[in-house]
Protein backbone atom coordinates (compact mmCIF):
# COMPACT_ATOMS: atom_id res chain seq x y z
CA UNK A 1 0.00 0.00 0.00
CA UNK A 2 3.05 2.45 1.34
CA UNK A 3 4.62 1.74 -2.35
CA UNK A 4 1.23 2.69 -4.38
CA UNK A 5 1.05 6.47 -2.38
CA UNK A 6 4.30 6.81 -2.95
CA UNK A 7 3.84 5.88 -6.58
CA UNK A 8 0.43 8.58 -7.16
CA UNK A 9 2.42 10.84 -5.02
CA UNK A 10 5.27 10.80 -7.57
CA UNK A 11 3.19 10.73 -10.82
CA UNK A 12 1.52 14.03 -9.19
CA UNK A 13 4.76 15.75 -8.64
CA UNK A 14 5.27 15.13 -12.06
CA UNK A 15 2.24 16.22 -13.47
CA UNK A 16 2.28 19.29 -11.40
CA UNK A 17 5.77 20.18 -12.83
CA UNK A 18 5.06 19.66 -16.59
CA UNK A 19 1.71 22.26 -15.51
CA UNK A 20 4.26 24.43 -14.40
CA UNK A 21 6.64 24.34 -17.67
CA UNK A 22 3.56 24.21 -20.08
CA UNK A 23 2.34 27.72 -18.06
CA UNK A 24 5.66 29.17 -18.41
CA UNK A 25 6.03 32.60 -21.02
CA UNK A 26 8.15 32.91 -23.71
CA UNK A 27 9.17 36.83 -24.64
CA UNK A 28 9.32 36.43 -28.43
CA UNK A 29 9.38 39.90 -29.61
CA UNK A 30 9.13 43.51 -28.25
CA UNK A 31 8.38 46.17 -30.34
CA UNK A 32 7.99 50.35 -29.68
CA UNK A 33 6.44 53.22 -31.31
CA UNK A 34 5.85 56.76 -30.84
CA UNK A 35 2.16 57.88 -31.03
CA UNK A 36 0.36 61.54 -30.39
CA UNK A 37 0.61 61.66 -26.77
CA UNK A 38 2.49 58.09 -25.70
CA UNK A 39 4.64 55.62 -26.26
CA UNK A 40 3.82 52.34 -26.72
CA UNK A 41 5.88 49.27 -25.84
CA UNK A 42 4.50 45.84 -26.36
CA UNK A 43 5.10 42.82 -25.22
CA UNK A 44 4.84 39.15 -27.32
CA UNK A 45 4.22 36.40 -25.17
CA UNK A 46 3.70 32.64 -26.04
CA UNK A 47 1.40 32.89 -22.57
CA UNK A 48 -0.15 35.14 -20.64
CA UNK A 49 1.44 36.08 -17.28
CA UNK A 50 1.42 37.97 -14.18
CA UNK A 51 3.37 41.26 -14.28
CA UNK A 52 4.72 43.52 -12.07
CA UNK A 53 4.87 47.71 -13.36
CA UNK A 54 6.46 50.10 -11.15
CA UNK A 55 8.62 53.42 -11.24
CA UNK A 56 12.40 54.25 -9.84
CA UNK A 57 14.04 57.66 -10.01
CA UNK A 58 17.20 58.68 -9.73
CA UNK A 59 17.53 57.68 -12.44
CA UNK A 60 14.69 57.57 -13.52
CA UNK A 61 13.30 54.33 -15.42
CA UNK A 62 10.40 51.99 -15.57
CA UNK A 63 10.77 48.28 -14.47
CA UNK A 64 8.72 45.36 -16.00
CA UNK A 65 8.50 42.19 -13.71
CA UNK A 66 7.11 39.29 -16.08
CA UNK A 67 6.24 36.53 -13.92
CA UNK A 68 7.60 32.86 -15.35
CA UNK A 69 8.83 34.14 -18.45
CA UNK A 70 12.25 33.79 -20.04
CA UNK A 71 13.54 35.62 -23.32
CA UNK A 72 13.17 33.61 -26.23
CA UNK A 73 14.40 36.47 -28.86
CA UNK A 74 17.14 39.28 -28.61
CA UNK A 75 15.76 42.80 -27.43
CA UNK A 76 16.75 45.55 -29.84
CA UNK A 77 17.75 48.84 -28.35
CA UNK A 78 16.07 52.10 -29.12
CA UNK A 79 17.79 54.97 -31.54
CA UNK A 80 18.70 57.99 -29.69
CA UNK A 81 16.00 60.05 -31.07
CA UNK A 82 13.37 57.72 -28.87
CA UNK A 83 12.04 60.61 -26.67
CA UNK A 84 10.58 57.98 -24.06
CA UNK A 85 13.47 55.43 -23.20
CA UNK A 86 17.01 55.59 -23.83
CA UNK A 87 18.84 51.78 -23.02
CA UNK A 88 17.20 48.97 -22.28
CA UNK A 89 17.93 45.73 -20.01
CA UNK A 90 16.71 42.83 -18.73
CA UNK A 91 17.73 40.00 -16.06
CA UNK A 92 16.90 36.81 -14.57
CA UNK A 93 15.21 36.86 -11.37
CA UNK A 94 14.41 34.51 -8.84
CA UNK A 95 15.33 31.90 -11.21
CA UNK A 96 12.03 31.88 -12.69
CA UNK A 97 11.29 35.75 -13.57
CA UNK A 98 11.51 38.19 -16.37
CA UNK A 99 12.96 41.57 -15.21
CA UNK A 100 12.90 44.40 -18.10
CA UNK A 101 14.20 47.69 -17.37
CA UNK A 102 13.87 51.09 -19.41
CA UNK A 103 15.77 53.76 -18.68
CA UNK A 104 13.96 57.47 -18.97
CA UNK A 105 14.60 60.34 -20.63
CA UNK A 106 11.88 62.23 -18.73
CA UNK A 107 8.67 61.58 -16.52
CA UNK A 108 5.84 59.12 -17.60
CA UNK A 109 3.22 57.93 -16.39
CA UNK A 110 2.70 54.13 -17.55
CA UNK A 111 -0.61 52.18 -17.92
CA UNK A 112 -0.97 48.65 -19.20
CA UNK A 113 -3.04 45.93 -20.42
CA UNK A 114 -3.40 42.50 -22.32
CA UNK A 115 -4.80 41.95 -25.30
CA UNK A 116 -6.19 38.49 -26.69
CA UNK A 117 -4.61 36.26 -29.46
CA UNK A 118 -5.71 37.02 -32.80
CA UNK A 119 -4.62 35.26 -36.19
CA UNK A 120 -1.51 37.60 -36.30
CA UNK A 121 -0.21 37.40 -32.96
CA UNK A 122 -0.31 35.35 -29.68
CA UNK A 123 -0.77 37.00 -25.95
CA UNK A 124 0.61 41.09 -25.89
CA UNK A 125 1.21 42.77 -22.56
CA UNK A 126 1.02 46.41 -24.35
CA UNK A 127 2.18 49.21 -22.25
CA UNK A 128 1.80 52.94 -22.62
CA UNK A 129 4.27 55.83 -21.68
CA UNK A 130 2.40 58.99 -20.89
CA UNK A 131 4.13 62.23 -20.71
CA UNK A 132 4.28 63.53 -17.50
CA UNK A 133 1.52 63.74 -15.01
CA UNK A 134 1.06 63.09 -10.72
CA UNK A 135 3.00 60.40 -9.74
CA UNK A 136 1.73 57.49 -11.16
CA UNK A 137 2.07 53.88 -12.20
CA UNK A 138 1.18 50.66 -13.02
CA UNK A 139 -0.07 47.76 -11.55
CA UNK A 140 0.29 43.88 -10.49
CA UNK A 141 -2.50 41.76 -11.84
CA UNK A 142 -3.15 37.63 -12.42
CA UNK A 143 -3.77 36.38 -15.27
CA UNK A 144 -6.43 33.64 -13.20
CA UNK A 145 -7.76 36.70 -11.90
CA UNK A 146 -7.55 39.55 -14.38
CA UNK A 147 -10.97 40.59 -16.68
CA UNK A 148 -10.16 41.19 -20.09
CA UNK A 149 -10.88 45.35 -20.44
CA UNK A 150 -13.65 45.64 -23.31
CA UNK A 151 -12.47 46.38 -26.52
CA UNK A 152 -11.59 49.77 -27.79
CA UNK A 153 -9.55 51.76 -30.05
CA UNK A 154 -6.09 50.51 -30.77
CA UNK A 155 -3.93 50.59 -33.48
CA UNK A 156 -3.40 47.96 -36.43
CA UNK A 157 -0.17 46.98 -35.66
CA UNK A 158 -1.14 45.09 -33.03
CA UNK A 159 -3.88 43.00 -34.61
CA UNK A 160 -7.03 43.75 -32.40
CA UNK A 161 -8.95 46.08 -31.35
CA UNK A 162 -7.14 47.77 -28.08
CA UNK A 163 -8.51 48.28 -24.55
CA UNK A 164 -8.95 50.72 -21.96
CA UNK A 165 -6.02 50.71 -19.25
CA UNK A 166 -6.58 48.63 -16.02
CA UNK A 167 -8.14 50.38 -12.90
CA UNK A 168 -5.14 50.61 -10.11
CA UNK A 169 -1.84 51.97 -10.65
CA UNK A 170 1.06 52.13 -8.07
CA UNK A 171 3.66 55.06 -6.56
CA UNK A 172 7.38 54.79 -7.87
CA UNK A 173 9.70 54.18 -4.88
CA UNK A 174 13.12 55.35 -4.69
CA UNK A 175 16.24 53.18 -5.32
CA UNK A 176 16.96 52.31 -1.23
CA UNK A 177 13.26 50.84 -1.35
CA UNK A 178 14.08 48.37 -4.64
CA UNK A 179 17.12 47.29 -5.54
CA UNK A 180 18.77 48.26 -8.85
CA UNK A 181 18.51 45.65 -11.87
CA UNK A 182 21.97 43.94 -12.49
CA UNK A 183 22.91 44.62 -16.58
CA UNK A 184 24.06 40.73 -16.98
CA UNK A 185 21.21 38.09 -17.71
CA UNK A 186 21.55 35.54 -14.61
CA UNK A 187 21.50 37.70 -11.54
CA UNK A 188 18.62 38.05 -9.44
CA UNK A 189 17.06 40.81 -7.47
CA UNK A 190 14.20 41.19 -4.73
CA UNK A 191 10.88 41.44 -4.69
CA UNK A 192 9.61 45.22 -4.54
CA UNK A 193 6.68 46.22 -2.62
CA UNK A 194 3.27 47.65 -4.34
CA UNK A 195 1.31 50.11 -3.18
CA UNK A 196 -1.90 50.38 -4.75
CA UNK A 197 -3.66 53.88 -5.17
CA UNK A 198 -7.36 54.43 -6.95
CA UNK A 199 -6.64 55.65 -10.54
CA UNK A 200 -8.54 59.19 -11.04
CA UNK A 201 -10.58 59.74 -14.10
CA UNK A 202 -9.30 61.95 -16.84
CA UNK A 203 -11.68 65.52 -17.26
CA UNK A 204 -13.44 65.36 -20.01
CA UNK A 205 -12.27 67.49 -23.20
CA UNK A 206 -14.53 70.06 -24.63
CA UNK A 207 -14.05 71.79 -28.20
CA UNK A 208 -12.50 74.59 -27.88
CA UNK A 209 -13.42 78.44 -28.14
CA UNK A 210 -12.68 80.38 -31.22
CA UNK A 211 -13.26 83.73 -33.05
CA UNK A 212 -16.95 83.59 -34.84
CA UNK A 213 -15.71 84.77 -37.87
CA UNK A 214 -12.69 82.46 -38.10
CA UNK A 215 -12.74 79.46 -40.53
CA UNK A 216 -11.01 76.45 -39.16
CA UNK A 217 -9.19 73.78 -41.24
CA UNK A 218 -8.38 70.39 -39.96
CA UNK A 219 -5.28 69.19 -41.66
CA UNK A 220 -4.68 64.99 -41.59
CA UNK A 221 -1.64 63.68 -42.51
CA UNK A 222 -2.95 59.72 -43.38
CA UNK A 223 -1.13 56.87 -41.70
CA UNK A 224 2.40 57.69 -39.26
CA UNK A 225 4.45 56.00 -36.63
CA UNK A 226 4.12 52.57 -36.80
CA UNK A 227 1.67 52.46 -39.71
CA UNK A 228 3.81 53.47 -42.19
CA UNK A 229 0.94 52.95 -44.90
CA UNK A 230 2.00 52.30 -48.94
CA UNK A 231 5.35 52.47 -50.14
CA UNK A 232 7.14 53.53 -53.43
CA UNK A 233 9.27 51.53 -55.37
CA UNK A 234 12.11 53.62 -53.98
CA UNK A 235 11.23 53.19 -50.65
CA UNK A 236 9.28 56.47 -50.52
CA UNK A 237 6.81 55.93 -47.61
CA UNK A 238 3.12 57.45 -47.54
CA UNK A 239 3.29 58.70 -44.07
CA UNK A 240 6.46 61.04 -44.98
CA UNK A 241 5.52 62.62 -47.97
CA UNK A 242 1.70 63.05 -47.00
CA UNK A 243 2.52 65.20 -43.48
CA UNK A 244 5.05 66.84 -46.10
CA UNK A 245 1.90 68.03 -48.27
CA UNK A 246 0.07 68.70 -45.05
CA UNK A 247 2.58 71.16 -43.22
CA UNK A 248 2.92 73.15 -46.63
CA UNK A 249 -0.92 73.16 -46.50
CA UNK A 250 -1.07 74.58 -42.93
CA UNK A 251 2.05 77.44 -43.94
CA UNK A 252 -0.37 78.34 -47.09
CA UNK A 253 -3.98 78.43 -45.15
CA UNK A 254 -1.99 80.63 -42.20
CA UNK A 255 -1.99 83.14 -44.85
CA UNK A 256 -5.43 83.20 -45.95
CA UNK A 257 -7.37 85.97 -44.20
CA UNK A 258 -10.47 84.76 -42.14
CA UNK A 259 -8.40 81.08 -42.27
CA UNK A 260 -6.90 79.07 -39.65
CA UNK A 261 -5.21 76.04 -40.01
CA UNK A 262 -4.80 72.99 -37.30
CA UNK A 263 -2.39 69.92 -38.07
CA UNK A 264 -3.92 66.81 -36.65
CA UNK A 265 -0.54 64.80 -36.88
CA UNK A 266 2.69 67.07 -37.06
CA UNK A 267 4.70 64.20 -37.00
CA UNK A 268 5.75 60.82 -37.42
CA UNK A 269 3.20 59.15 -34.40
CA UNK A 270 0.25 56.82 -35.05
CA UNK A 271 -3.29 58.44 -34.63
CA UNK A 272 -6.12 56.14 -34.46
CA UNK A 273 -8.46 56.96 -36.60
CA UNK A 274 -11.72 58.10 -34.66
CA UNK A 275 -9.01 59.93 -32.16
CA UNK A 276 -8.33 62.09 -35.34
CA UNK A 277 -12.00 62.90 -35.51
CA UNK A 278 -11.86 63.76 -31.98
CA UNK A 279 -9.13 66.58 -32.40
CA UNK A 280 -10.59 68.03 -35.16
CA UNK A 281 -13.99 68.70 -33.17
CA UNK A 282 -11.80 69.85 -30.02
CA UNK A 283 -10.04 72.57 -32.36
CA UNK A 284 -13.55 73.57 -33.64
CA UNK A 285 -13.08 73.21 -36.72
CA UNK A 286 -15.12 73.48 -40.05
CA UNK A 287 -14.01 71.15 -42.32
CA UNK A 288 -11.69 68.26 -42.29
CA UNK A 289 -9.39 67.46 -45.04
CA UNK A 290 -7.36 63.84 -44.77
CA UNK A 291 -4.65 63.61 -47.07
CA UNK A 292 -3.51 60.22 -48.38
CA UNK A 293 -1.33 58.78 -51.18
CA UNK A 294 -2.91 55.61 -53.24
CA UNK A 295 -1.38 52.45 -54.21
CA UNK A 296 -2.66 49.58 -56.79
CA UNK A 297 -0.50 46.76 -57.53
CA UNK A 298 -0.25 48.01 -61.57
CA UNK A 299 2.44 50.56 -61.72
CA UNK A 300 0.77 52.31 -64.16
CA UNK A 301 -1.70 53.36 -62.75
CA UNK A 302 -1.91 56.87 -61.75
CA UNK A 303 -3.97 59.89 -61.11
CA UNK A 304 -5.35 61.89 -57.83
CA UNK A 305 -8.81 61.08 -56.30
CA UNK A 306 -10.97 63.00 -53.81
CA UNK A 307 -13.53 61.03 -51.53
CA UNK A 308 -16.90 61.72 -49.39
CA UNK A 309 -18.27 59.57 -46.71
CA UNK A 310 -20.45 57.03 -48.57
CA UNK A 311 -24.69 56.65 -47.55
CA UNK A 312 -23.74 53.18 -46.06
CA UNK A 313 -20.65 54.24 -44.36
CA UNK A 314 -23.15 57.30 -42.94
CA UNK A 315 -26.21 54.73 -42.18
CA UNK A 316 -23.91 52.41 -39.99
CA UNK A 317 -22.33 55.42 -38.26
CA UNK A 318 -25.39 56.57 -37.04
CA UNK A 319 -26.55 53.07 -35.84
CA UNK A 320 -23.35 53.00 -34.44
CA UNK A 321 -24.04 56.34 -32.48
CA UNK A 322 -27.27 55.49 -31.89
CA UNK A 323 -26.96 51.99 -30.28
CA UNK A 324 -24.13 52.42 -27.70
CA UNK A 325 -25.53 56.47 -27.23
CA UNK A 326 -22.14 57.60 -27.11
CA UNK A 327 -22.49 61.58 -27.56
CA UNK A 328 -20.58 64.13 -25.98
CA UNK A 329 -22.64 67.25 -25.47
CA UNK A 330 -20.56 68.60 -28.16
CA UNK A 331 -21.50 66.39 -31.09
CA UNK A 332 -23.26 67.16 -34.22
CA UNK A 333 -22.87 70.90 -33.26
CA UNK A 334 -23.46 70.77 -29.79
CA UNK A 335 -26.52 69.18 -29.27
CA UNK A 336 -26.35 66.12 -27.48
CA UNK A 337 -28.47 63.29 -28.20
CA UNK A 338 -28.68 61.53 -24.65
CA UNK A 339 -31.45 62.74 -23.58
CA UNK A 340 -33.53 62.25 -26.63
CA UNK A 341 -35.85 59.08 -27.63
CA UNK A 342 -34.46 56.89 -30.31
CA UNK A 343 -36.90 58.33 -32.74
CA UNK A 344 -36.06 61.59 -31.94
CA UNK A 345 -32.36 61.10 -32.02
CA UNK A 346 -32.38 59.12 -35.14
CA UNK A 347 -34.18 61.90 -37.20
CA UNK A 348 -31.64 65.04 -35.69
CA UNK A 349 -29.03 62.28 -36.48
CA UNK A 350 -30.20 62.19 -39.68
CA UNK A 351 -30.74 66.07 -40.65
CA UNK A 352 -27.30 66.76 -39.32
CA UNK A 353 -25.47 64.26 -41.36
CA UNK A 354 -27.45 64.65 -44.55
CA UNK A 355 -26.13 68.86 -43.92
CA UNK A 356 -22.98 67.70 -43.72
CA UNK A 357 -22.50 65.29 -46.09
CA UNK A 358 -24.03 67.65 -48.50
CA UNK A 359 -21.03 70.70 -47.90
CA UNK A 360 -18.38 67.36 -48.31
CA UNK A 361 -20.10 67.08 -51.60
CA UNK A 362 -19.60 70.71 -52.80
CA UNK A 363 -15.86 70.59 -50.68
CA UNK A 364 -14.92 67.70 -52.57
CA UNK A 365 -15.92 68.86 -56.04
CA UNK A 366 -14.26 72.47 -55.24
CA UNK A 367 -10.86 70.52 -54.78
CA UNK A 368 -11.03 68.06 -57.50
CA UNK A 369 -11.60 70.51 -59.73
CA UNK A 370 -8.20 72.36 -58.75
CA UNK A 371 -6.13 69.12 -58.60
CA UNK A 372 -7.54 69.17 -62.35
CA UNK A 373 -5.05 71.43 -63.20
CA UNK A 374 -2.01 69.60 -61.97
CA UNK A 375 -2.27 66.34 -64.53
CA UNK A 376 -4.77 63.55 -64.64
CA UNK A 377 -7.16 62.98 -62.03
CA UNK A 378 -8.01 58.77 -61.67
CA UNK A 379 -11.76 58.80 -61.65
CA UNK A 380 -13.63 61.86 -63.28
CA UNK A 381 -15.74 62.77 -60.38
CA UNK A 382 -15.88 62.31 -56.37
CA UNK A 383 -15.67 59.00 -55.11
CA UNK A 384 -17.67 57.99 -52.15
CA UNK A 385 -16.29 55.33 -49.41
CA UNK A 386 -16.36 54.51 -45.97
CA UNK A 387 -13.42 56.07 -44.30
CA UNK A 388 -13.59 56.30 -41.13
CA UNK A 389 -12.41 60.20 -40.84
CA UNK A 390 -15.25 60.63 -42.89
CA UNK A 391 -17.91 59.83 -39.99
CA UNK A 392 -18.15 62.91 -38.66
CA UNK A 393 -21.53 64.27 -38.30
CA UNK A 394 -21.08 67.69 -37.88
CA UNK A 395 -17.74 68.56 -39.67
CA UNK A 396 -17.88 68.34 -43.79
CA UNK A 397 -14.91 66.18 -44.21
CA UNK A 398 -13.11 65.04 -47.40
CA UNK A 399 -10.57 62.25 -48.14
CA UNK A 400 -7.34 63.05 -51.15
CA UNK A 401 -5.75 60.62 -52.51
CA UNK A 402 -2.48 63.12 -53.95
CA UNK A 403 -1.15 60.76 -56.59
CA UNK A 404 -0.04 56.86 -56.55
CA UNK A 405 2.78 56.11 -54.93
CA UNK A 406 2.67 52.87 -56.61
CA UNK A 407 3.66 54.44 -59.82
CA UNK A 408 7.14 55.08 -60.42
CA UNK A 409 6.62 58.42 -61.73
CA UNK A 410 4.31 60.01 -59.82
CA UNK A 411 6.82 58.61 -56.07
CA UNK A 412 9.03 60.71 -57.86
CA UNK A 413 6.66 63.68 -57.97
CA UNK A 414 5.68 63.20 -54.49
CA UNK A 415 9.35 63.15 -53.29
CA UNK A 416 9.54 66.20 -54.83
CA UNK A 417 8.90 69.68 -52.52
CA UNK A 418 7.74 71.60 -55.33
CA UNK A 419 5.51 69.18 -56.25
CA UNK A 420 4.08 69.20 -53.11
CA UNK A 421 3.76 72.60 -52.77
CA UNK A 422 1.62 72.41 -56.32
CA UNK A 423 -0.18 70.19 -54.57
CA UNK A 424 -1.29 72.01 -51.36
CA UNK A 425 -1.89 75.09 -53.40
CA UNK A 426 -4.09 72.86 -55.48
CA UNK A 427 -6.05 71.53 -52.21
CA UNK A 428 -5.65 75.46 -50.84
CA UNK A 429 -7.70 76.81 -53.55
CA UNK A 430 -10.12 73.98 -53.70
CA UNK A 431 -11.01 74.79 -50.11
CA UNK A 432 -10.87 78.89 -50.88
CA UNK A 433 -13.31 77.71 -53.49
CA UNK A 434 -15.84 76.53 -51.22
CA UNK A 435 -14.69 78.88 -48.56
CA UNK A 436 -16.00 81.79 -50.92
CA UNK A 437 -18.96 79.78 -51.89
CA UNK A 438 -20.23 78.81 -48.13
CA UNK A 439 -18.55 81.45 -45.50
CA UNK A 440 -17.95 84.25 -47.11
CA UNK A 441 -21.74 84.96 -48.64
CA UNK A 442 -23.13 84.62 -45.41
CA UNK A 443 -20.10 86.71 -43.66
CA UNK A 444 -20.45 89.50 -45.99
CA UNK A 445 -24.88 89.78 -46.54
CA UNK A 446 -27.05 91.38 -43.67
CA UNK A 447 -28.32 90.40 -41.09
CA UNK A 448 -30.82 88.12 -41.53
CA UNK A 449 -34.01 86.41 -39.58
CA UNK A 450 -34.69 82.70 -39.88
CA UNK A 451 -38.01 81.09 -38.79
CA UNK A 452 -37.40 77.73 -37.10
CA UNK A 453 -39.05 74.85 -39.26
CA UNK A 454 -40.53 71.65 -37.71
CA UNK A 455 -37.49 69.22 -38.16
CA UNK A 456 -34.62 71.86 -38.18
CA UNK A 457 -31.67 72.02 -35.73
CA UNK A 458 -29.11 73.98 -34.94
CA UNK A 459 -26.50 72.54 -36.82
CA UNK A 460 -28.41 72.10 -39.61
CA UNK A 461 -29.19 76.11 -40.32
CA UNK A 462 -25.58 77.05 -39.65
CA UNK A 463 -24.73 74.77 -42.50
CA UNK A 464 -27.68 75.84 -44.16
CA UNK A 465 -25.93 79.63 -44.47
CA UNK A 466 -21.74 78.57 -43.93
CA UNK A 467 -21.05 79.32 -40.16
CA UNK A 468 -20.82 77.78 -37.39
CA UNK A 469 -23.72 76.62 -34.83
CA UNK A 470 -21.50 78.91 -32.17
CA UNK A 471 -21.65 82.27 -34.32
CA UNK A 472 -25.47 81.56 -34.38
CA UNK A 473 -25.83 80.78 -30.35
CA UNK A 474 -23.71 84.52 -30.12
CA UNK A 475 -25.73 86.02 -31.93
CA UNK A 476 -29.09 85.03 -29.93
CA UNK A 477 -27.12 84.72 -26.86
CA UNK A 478 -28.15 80.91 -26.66
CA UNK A 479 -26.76 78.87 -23.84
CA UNK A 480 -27.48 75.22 -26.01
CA UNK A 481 -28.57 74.33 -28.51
CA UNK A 482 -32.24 74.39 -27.79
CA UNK A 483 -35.15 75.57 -30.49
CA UNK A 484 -38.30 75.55 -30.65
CA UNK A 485 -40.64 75.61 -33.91
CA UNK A 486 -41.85 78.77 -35.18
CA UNK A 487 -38.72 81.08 -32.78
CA UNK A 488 -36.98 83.28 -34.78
CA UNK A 489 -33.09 83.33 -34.76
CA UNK A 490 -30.90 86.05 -36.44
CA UNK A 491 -28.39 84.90 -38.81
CA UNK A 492 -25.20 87.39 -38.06
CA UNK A 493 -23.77 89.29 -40.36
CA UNK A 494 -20.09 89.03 -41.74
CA UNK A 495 -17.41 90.76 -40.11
C-alpha cells in the first residue's frame, strides 16, 4: 500500500511540474512606437502572465517584472532620437522571472493591459508611456484573476482592437526601497513592494473656443508611426511625404485671411483613426481634409482622387451612435443626443449628417476641380467610401488621394517639394473655393431672420448659411442648442 502512495504521489509531482513548464512565457518579440501623446511598448508572449509595473528615479526608469517568463528572442535597443526610453535591459530573477528595465529620458506615467490572441499574434502585454503627469504607475495583476478590459480603439499593428487601461496603478519608490537591476542576464534581485492607489478619471475634453468669424481647417496627414501605410518603389513611404503636403498646406492656409489652419498629426506618431475625428472637433473646426497617397499593384496606374463619406458608411455610423448612445454634449454641433428618444435622435441624427454630407459634396468637387489642373485625375468625379475620418456628423470632411505612390513616376513627384507645394496650393484653392462659396456669402450679406421649421436644428441652419452653430448661439445669446418651432433666430452678419 506504502509503495502505491508513494507511486500517485510521484506521478503528481510530475504532473504538477510539466503544468508548471507548459504555463511558463516565452518573450518572443518587443516592439515600440511613438504615437500623439504616448509611447507604446508591447510585449509578445507565447502565454499570458502575471506582471509587475512600477517606477524608480534617480535615475529615472520603468521596471517590467514578467512573472515565469524567459527571453526567447534578442531585445533591440532604441535609436537615440526615442524621446521615451534611452537603453534597455533585462535580467533573470528569482530563477524563474523576467525583469525588463527602461531607462527614462523624462517623466511618464505608464498604464498597461493585455490583449487576446488574434490570427496575427499570440498574448501582448502592451504598455503605454504617458508624458508627465502626478505620480503614477502601473499595476500587479493575475492572469487567473484579471478581466479582459472591453475592446476599444487601438492601433493595427497590433492586430485587435485595443482596450482601456486597467483600474489601479502604483507610486514609484526610490532606489533604497528596490534594488537596482543587475545589466548581466543571470543575476537576481528582490521582490519590490506595491502600493496600490485608486486611478482618477481623466476631465473630459470640450471643443474649444474660437473667433466667430474664423474658418477652421483640420489638416490629416494619413497613416504615421508605426503604420507606415503604402510604399514607393524607392522606398518612398506614404506617411512622410503626406505630413510633407500637409505642413505646406497649414504654412499656405496661415496666410489666408479669415483662415486658420490645425495639423492633426505634425509628425511621425500613429493616430487612431476616430481619435483624429476627436481633435478636429476639439479645435472647432469646419471642415476636415485627410490627405492620403494611393497604391494599386499596376504601376501604371496613376492619377489623384478626392472622396466623401459614402450613404452606407453614414447609415452604420449613425446606428453605431445610436446603439451604444455615445455623444458628448458637443457632437453634431453641440446638441447632445442623450437625452432624446431613439426616434427623436435618429431623425436630428439624420438632418445633421445629410447637412454635412451635403457641404463634403460641394468641398470635394471644389478641390477636384483644382487638382484638375495639376495632370490627370483617376476617376472623373468624387468618389464615395467609408473612411472612417469621414464619420463625422457635424464637420464636412473630405478624403485626397495626392497621386499613386505605386507608380514610379508620380513617387518621384511626391518626393519632390515643389511638387508638393503644387499640390497644397491645389487643395488650398479647392477649399478657398468653397470657402468663398459657403462662409464668405453669409459673412459679408445682412443680417438676416430665420423662422425655425418643424425638423430643423441647430446645426443644420448654420450649415444651411456657412457658419458655425457657435456664431449663431452669439448672436441670440443661446446657452445650447435648444429651439423651438416657429422662434426666430438672427443669422449674423459678416465681419
Amino acid at each position: 500500500m506504502r509503495k502505491v502512495v508513494l507511486y500517485v504521489l510521484g506521478m503528481l509531482l510530475v504532473l504538477m511540474a510539466d503544468t508548471a513548464a507548459a504555463r511558463e512565457s516565452k518573450l518572443r518579440l518587443l516592439r515600440f512606437w511613438n504615437e500623439a501623446d504616448h509611447t507604446r511598448i508591447v510585449f509578445d508572449l507565447s502565454a499570458r502572465t502575471e506582471r509587475t509595473i512600477f517606477l524608480l528615479d534617480h535615475p529615472r526608469r520603468v521596471v517590467i517584472d514578467l512573472a515565469n517568463t524567459r527571453l526567447g528572442a534578442r531585445i533591440r535597443q532604441p535609436e537615440s532620437a526615442q524621446p521615451a526610453f534611452g537603453r534597455i535591459r533585462y535580467a533573470r530573477r528569482n530563477e524563474h522571472d523576467l525583469r525588463i528595465v527602461l531607462d527614462l529620458k523624462k517623466k511618464v506615467r505608464p498604464d498597461s493591459f493585455y490583449l487576446k490572441p488574434d490570427r496575427k499574434h499570440g498574448h501582448q502585454l502592451v504598455l503605454d508611456l504617458y508624458d508627465s503627469g502626478p505620480p503614477k504607475v502601473a499595476e500587479k495583476t493575475s492572469p487567473e484573476k484579471h478581466t479582459e478590459p472591453p475592446a476599444t480603439k487601438s492601433p493595427k499593428p497590433i492586430g485587435v482592437a485595443g482596450a482601456e487601461p486597467e483600474k489601479t496603478i502604483v507610486k514609484g519608490r526610490s532606489d533604497h526601497q528596490i534594488p537596482e537591476v543587475p545589466a548581466i542576464p543571470g543575476q537576481t534581485v528582490s521582490e519590490p513592494g506595491i502600493e496600490l492607489v485608486e486611478k482618477q478619471p481623466e476631465p473630459k475634453k470640450s471643443r474649444v473656443s474660437k473667433p466667430l468669424n474664423e474658418f477652421v481647417v483640420a489638416i490629416d496627414a494619413g497613416h504615421g508611426g508605426n503604420d507606415p501605410g503604402a510604399k514607393g518603389i524607392r522606398g518612398t513611404w506614404e506617411k512622410d511625404v503626406v505630413l510633407d503636403i500637409a505642413k505646406k498646406l497649414d504654412r499656405l492656409i496661415a496666410r489666408e485671411p479669415g483662415m486658420r489652419a490645425v495639423l492633426v498629426r505634425d509628425g511621425d506618431y500613429f493616430l487612431a483613426l476616430r481619435k483624429r475625428m476627436r481633435l478636429a472637433r476639439d479645435a472647432g473646426a469646419d471642415i476636415f481634409v485627410s490627405i492620403h497617397a494611393d497604391a494599386f499593384h499596376q504601376a501604371d496606374i496613376r492619377g489623384s482622387s478626392v472622396y466623401t463619406l459614402s450613404q452606407k458608411g453614414a447609415s452604420s455610423e449613425a446606428a453605431r451612435w445610436l446603439a451604444a448612445k455615445e455623444n458628448e454634449s458637443d457632437l453634431i454641433g453641440g446638441l447632445s443626443l442623450d437625452d432624446k428618444d431613439d426616434m427623436l435622435a435618429g431623425v436630428l441624427l439624420d438632418l445633421s449628417q445629410t447637412a454635412t454630407m451635403d457641404a463634403s459634396s460641394d468641398l470635394a468637387e471644389k478641390v477636384l476641380d483644382n487638382l484638375r489642373e495639376l495632370g490627370k485625375t483617376h476617376k472623373r468625379s468624387v468618389q464615395s467610401a467609408g473612411f472612417a475620418v469621414l464619420k463625422s456628423p457635424d464637420i464636412p470632411s473630405i478624403l485626397v488621394e495626392t497621386a499613386f505612390i505605386s507608380n514610379p513616376a508620380e513617387e518621384e513627384n511626391l518626393r519632390r517639394s515643389a511638387y508638393q507645394d503644387k499640390l497644397a496650393r491645389a487643395i488650398l484653392a479647392g477649399i478657398r473655393d468653397y470657402y468663398r462659396l459657403r462662409a464668405v456669402p453669409a459673412m459679408h450679406m445682412a443680417s438676416r431672420k430665420h423662422v425655425i421649421e418643424p425638423g430643423e436644428t441647430l446645426s443644420g441652419i448654420a450649415l444651411k448659411y456657412g457658419i458655425s452653430t457657435r456664431k449663431i448661439q452669439a448672436a441670440n445669446t443661446l446657452l445650447g442648442t435648444e429651439i423651438k418651432v416657429g422662434q426666430i433666430l438672427e443669422i449674423p452678419a459678416g465681419s
